[in-house]
C-alpha atoms as a PDB file:
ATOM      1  CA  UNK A   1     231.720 120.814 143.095  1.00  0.00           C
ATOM      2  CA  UNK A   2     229.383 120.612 145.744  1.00  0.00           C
ATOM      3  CA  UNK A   3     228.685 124.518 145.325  1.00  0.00           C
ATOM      4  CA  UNK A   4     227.711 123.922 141.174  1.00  0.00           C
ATOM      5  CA  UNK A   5     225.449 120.742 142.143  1.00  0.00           C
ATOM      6  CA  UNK A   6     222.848 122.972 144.687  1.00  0.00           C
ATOM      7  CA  UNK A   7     223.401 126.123 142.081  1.00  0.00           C
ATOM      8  CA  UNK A   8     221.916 123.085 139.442  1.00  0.00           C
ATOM      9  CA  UNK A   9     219.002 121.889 142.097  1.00  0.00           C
ATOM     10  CA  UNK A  10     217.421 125.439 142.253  1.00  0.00           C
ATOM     11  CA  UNK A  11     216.423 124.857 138.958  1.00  0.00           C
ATOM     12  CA  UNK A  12     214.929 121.670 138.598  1.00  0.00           C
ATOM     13  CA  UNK A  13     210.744 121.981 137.791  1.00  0.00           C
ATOM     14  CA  UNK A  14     212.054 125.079 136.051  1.00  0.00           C
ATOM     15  CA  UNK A  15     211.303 125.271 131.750  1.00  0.00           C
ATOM     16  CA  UNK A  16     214.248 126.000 130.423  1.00  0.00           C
ATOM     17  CA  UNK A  17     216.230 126.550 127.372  1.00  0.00           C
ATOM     18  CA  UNK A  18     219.171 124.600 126.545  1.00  0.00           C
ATOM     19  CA  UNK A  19     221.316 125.947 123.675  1.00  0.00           C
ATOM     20  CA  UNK A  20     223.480 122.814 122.170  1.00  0.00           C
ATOM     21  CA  UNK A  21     226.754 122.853 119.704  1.00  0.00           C
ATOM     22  CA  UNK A  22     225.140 122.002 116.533  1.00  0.00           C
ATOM     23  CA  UNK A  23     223.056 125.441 117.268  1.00  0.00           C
ATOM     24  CA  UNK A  24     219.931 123.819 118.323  1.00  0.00           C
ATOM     25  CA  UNK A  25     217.744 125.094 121.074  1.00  0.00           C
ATOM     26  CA  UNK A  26     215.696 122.234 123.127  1.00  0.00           C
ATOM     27  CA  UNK A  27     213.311 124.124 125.490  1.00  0.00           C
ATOM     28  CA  UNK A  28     211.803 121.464 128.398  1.00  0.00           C
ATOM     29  CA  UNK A  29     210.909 121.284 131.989  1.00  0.00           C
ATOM     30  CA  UNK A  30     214.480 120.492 133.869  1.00  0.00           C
ATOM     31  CA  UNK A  31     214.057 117.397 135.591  1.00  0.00           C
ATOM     32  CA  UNK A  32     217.616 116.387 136.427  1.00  0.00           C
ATOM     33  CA  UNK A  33     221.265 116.393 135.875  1.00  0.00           C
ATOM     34  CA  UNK A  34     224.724 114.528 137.056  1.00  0.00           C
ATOM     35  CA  UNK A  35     227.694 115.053 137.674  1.00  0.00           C
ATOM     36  CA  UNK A  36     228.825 115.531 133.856  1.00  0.00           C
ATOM     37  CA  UNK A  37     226.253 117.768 133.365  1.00  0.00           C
ATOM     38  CA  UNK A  38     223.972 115.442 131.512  1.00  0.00           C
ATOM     39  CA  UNK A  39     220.518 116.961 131.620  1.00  0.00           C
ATOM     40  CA  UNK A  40     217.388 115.367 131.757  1.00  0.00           C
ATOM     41  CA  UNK A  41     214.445 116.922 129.901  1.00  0.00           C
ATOM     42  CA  UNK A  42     210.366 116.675 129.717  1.00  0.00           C
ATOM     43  CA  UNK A  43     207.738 117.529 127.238  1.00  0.00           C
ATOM     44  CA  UNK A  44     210.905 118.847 125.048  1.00  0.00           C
ATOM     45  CA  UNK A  45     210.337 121.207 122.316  1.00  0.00           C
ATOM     46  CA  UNK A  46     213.147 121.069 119.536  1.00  0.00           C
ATOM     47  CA  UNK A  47     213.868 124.730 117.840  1.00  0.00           C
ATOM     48  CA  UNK A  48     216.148 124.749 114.668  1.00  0.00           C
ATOM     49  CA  UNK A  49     217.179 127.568 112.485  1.00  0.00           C
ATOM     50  CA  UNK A  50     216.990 126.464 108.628  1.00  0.00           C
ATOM     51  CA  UNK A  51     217.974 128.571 105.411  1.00  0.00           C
ATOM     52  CA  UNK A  52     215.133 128.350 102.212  1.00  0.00           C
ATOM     53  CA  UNK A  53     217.279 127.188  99.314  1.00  0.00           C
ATOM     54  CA  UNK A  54     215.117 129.763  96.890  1.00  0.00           C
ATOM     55  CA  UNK A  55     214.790 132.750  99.067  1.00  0.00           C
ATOM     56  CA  UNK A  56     218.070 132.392 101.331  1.00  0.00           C
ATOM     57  CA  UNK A  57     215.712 133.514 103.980  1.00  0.00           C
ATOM     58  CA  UNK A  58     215.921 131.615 107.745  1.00  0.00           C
ATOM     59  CA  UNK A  59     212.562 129.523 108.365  1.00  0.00           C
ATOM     60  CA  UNK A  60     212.658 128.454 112.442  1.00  0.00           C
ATOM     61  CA  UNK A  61     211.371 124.562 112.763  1.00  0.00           C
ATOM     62  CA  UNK A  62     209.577 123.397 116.099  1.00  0.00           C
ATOM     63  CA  UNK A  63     209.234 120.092 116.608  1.00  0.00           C
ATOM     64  CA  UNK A  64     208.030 118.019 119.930  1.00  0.00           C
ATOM     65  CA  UNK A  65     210.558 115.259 121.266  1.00  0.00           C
ATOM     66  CA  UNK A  66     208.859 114.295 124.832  1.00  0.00           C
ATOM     67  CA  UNK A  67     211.550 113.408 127.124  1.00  0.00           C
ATOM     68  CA  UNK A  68     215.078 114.214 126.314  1.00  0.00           C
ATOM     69  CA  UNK A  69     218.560 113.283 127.879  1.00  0.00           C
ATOM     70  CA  UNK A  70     221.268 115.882 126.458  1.00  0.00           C
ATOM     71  CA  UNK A  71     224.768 114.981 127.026  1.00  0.00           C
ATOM     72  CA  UNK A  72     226.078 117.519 128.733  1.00  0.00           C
ATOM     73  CA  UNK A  73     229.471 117.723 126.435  1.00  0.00           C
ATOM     74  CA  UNK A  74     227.440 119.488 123.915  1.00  0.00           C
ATOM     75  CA  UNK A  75     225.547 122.318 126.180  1.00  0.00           C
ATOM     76  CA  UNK A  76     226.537 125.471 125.373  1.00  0.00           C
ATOM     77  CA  UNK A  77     224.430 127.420 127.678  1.00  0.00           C
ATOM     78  CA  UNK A  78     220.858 127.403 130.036  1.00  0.00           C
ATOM     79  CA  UNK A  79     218.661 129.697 130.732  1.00  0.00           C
ATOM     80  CA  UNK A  80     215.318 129.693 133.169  1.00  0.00           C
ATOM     81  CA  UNK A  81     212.370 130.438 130.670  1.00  0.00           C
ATOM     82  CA  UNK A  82     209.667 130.257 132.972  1.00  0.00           C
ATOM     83  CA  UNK A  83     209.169 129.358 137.134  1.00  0.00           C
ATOM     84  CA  UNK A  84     208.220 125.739 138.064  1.00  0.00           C
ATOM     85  CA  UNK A  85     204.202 125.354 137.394  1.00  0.00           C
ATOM     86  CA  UNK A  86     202.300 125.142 140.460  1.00  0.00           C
ATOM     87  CA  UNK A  87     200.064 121.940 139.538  1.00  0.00           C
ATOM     88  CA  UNK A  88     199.650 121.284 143.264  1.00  0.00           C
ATOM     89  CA  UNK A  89     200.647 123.051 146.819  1.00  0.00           C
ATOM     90  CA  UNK A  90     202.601 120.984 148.861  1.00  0.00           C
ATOM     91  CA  UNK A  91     200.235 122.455 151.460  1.00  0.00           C
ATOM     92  CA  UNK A  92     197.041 120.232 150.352  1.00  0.00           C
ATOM     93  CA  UNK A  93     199.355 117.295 150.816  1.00  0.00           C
ATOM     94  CA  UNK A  94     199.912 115.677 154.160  1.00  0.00           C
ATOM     95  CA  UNK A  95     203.477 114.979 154.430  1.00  0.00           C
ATOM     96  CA  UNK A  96     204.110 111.291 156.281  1.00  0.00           C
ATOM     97  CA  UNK A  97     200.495 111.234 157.872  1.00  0.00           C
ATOM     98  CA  UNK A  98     198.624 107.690 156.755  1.00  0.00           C
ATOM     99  CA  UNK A  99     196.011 107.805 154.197  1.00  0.00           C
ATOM    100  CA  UNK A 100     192.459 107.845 154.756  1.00  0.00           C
ATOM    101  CA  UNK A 101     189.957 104.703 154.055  1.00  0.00           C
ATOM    102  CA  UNK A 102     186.890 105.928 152.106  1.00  0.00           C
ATOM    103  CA  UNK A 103     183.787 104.173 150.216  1.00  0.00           C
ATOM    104  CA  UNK A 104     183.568 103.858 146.501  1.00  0.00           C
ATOM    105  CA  UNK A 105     180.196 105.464 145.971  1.00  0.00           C
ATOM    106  CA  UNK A 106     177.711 102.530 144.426  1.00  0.00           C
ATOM    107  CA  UNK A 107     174.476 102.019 144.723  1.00  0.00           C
ATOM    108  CA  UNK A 108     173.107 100.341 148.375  1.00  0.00           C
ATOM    109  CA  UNK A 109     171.320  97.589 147.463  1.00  0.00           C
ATOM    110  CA  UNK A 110     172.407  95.576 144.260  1.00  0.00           C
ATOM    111  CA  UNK A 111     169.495  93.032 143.369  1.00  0.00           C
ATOM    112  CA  UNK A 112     171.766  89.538 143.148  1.00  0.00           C
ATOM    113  CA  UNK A 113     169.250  87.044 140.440  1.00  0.00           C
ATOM    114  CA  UNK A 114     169.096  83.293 140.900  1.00  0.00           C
ATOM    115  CA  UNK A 115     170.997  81.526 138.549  1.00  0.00           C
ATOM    116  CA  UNK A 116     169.483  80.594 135.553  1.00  0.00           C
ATOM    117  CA  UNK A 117     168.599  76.984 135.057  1.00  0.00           C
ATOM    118  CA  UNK A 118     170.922  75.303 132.505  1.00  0.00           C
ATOM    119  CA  UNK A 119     169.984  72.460 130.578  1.00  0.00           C
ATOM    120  CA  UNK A 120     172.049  69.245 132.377  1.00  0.00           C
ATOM    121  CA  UNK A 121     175.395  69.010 130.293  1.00  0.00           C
ATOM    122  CA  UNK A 122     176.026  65.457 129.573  1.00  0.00           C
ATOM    123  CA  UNK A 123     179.432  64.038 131.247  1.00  0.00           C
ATOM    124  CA  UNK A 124     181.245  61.086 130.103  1.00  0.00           C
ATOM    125  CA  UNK A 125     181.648  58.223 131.929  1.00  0.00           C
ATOM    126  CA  UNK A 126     183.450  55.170 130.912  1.00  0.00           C
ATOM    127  CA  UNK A 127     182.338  51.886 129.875  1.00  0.00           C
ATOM    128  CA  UNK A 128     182.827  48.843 132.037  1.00  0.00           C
ATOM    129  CA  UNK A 129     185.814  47.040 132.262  1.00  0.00           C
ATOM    130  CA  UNK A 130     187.514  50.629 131.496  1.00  0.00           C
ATOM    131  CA  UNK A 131     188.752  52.099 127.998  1.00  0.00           C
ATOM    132  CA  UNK A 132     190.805  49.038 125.931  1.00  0.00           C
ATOM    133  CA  UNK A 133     194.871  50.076 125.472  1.00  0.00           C
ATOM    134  CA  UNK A 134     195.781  49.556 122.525  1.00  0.00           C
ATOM    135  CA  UNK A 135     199.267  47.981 121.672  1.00  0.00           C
ATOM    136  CA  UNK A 136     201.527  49.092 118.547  1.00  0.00           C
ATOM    137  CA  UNK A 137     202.431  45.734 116.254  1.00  0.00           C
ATOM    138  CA  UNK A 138     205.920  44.581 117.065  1.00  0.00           C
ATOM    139  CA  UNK A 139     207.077  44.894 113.245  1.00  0.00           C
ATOM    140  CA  UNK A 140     210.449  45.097 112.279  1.00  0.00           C
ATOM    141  CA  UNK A 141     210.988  46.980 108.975  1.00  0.00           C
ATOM    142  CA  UNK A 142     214.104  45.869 106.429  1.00  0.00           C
ATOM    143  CA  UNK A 143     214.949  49.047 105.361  1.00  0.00           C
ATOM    144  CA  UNK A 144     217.796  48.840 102.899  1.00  0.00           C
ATOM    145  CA  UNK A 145     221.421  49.840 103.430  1.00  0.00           C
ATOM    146  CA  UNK A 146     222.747  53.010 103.015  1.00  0.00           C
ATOM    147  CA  UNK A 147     225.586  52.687  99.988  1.00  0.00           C
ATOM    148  CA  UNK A 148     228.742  53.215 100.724  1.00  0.00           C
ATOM    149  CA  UNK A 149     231.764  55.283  99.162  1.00  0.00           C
ATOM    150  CA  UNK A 150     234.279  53.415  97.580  1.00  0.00           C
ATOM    151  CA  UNK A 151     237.589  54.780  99.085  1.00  0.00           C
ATOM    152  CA  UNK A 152     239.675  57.110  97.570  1.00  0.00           C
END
């Protein structure tokens, strides 16, 4: 098992096709896979072969899907389509070294203004003697019964 899991790692980064039961085709960049052969996919292409009802001739449909996990019950094969894409050398990186502090480049000398004079807001203060509470009436309300059902 451990034999078929690095045979799978040598081609992750790789664009590959992936050939599924229902005769689809999903072509993607292999990211990653388990143990039941699940397959992760990105910037997934969909390729389907369709009949014409008038003609009877086969039309091919591409469509985009993104990312894509295929269960890997319904793989019927892989292939490599194209190397992994170079976007960076791991050779311009510095592996475990600490980063390096630089500047953001802005101008030297930013001119800070004086604030501008407001007009005085007015604030509140409250009258002598403080604000009056105010009580709620201590009413009692008849409200009438509710009827009753006369038993059965």
């Amino acid at each position: 098992m451990a034999t078929q899991r690095s045979k799978f790692l040598q081609w992750i980064d790789f664009r590959v096709r992936i050939t599924i039961q229902d005769g689809r085709m999903m072509v993607g960049t292999f990211l990653a896979f388990d143990k039941h052969m699940n397959v992760v996919l990105a910037d997934t292409e969909e390729y389907r072969i369709t009949k014409t009802n008038k003609t009877g001739q086969q039309k091919q449909i591409k469509r985009t899907l993104g990312l894509v996990i295929i269960r890997g019950e319904n793989i019927i094969s892989l292939t490599a389509e194209a190397p992994p894409s170079q976007t960076f050398k791991k050779s311009d990186v510095e592996v475990n070294k600490p980063g390096k502090a630089t500047s953001v480049n802005r101008p030297g000398n930013i001119p800070i203004q004086p604030p501008v004079n407001l007009p005085a807001q007015p604030t509140l203060v409250p009258p002598q003697g403080g604000f009056p509470t105010l009580k709620a009436p201590n009413v009692m309300v008849n409200l009438p019964k509710p009827p009753t059902m006369p038993p059965m």
